[in-house]
Protein backbone atom coordinates (compact mmCIF):
# COMPACT_ATOMS: atom_id res chain seq x y z
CA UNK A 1 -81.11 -41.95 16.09
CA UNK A 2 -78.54 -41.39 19.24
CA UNK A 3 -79.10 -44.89 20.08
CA UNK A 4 -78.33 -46.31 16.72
CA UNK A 5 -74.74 -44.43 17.19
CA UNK A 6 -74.08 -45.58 20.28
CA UNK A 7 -74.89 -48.94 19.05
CA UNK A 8 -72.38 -48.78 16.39
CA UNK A 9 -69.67 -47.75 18.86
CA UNK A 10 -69.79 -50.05 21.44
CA UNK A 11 -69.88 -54.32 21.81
CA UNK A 12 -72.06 -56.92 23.82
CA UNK A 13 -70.45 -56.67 27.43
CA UNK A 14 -68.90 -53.38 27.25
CA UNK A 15 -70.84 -52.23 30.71
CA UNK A 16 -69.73 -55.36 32.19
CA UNK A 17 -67.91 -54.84 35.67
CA UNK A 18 -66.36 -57.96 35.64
CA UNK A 19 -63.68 -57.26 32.70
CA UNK A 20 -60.48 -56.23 34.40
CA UNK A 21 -58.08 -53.70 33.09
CA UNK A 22 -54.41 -54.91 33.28
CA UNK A 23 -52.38 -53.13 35.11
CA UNK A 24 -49.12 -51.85 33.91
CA UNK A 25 -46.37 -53.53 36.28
CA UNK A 26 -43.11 -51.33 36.60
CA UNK A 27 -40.14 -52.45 34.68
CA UNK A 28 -37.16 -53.39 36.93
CA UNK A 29 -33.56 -52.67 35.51
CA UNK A 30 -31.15 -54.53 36.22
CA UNK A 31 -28.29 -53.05 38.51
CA UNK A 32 -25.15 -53.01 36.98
CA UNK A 33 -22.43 -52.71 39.30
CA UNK A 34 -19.16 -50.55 38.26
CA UNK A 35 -16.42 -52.47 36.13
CA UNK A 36 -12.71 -51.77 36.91
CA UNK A 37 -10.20 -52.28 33.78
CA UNK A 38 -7.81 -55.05 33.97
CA UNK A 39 -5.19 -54.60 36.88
CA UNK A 40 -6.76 -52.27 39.12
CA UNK A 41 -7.90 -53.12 42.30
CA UNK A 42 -11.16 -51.35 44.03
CA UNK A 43 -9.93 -49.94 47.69
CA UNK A 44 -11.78 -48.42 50.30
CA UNK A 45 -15.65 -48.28 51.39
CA UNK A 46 -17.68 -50.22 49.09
CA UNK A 47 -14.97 -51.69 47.09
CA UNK A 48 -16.22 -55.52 47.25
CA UNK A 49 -19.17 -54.25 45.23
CA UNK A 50 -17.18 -53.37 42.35
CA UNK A 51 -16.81 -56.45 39.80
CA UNK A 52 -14.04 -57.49 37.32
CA UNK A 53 -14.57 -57.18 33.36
CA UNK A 54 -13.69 -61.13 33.75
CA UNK A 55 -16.60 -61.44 36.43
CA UNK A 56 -19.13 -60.17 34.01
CA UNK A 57 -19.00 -61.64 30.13
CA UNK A 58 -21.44 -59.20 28.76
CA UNK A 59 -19.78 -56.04 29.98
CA UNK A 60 -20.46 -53.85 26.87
CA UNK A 61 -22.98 -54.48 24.63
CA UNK A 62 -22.92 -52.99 20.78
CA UNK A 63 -25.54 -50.26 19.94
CA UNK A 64 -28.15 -51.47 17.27
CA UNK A 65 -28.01 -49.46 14.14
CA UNK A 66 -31.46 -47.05 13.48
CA UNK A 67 -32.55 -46.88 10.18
CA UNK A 68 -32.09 -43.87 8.07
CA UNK A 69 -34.22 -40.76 8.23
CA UNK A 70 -36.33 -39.64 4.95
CA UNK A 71 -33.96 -36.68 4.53
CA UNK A 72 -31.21 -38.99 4.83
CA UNK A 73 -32.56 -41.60 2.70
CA UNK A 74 -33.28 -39.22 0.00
CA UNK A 75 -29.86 -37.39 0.63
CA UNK A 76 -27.89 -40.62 -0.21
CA UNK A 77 -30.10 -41.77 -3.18
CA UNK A 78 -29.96 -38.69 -5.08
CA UNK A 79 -25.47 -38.65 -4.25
CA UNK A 80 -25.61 -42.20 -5.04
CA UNK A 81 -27.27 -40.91 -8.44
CA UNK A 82 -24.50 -38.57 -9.16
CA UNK A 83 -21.58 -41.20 -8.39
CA UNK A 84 -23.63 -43.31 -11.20
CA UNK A 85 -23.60 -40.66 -13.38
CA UNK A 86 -19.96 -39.96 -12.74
CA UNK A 87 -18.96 -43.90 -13.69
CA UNK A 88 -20.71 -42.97 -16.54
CA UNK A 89 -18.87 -39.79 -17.33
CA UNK A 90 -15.72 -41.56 -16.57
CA UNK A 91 -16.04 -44.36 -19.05
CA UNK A 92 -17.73 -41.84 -21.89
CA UNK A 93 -14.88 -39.63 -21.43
CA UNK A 94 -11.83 -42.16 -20.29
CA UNK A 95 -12.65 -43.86 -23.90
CA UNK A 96 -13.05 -40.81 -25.76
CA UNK A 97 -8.91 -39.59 -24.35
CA UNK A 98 -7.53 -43.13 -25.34
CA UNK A 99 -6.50 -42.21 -28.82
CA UNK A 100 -4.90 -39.30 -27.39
CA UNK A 101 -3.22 -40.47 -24.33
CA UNK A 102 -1.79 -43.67 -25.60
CA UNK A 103 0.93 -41.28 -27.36
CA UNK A 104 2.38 -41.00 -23.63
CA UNK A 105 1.84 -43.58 -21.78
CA UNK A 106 1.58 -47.42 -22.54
CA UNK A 107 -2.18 -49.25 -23.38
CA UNK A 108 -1.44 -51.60 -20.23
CA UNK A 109 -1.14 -48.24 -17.83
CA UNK A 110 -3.54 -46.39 -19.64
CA UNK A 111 -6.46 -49.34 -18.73
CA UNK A 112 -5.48 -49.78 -15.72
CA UNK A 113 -5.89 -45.90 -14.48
CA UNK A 114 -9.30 -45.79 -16.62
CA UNK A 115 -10.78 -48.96 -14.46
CA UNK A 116 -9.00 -47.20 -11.41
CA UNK A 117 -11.65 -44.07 -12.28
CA UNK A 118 -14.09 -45.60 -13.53
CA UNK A 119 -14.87 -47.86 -10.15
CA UNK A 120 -13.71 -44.76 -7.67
CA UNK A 121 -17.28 -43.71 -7.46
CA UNK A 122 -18.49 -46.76 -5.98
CA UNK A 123 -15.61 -47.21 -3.85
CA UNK A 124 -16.18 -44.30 -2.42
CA UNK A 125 -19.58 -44.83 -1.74
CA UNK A 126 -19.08 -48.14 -0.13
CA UNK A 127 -16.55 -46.89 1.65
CA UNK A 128 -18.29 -43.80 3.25
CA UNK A 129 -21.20 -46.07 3.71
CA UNK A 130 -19.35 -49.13 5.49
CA UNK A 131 -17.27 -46.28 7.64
CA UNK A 132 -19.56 -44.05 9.38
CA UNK A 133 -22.68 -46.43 10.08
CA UNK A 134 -22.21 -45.80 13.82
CA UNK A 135 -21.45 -41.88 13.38
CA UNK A 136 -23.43 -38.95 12.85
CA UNK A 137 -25.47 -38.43 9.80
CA UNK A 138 -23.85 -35.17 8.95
CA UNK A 139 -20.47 -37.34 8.93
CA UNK A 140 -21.83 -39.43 6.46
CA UNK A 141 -23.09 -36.69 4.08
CA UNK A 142 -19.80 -34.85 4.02
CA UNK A 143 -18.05 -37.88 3.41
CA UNK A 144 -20.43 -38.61 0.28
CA UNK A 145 -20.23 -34.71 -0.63
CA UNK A 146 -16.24 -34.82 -0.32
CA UNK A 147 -16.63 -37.69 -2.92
CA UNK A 148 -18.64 -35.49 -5.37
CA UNK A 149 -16.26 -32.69 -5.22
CA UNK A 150 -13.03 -35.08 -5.69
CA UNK A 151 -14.46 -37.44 -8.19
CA UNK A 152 -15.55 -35.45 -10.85
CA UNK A 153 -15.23 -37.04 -14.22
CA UNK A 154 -12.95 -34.08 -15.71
CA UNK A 155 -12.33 -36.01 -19.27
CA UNK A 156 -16.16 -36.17 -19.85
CA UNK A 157 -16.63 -32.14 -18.21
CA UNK A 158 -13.84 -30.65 -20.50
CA UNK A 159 -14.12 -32.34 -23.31
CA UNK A 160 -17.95 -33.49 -23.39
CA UNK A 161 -19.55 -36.33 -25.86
CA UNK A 162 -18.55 -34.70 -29.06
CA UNK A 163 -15.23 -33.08 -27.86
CA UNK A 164 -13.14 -30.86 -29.25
């Protein structure tokens, strides 16, 4: 039975000596020699080693972007949730103050500042999302959170579906 197993877990020319493993070369880095900023001017020992930012085109290459984390990813789904619900909110109650509000200001006003609210949750989350792509992650979710807190749709909270 042992040699059925060990058939199973090997191939035809397994034992054979004449397969060669490769060998893992070492990876060479380039040398990159010190940049001085425009105008300055390398003195003393050593100073014909340093370059010029002009000498070298690719002085500074951009960092690539890593994708987002579960937490993170489930973090900004379930905020990006509650901006949806607050558009939501916004138009439900924006539409239900209209009869209301047009008693002190004009229609024209009174549309624009309901399409003002009504697409500040998205803003906002475009914005936060667009602005801290290079930073932290805890940048990004108090820039989201901030949004919550300031955006609330208070038309919809105080006066609900039905209203008062």
């Amino acid at each position: 039975m042992t040699s059925d197993a060990d058939d199973a877990l090997s191939w035809d020319g397994d034992d054979d000596g004449t397969v060669q493993k490769p060998v893992a070369k070492p990876v060479e880095k380039p040398v990159q020699k010190p940049v001085l900023p425009h105008g300055w001017n390398a003195v003393g020992k050593d100073s014909e080693s340093v370059g010029r930012p002009e000498d070298d085109i690719a002085v500074a290459e951009p960092a690539e972007l890593r994708p987002l984390s579960t937490p993170m990813l489930l973090i900004v789904g379930i905020i990006g949730g509650v901006y949806l619900l607050y558009t939501v909110g916004w138009i439900v109650g924006g539409l239900k103050l209209q009869g209301s509000a047009l008693f002190l200001i004009p229609g024209v006003m009174y549309q624009v500042a309901l399409w003002a609210a009504v697409l500040a949750p998205a803003l906002w989350f475009v914005a936060v999302w667009l602005l801290t792509r290079r930073s932290a992650g805890w940048i990004r979710v108090l820039g989201l959170l901030a949004g919550a807190v300031l955006l609330v749709p208070w038309p919809f909270v105080m006066t609900g579906v039905v209203g008062s």
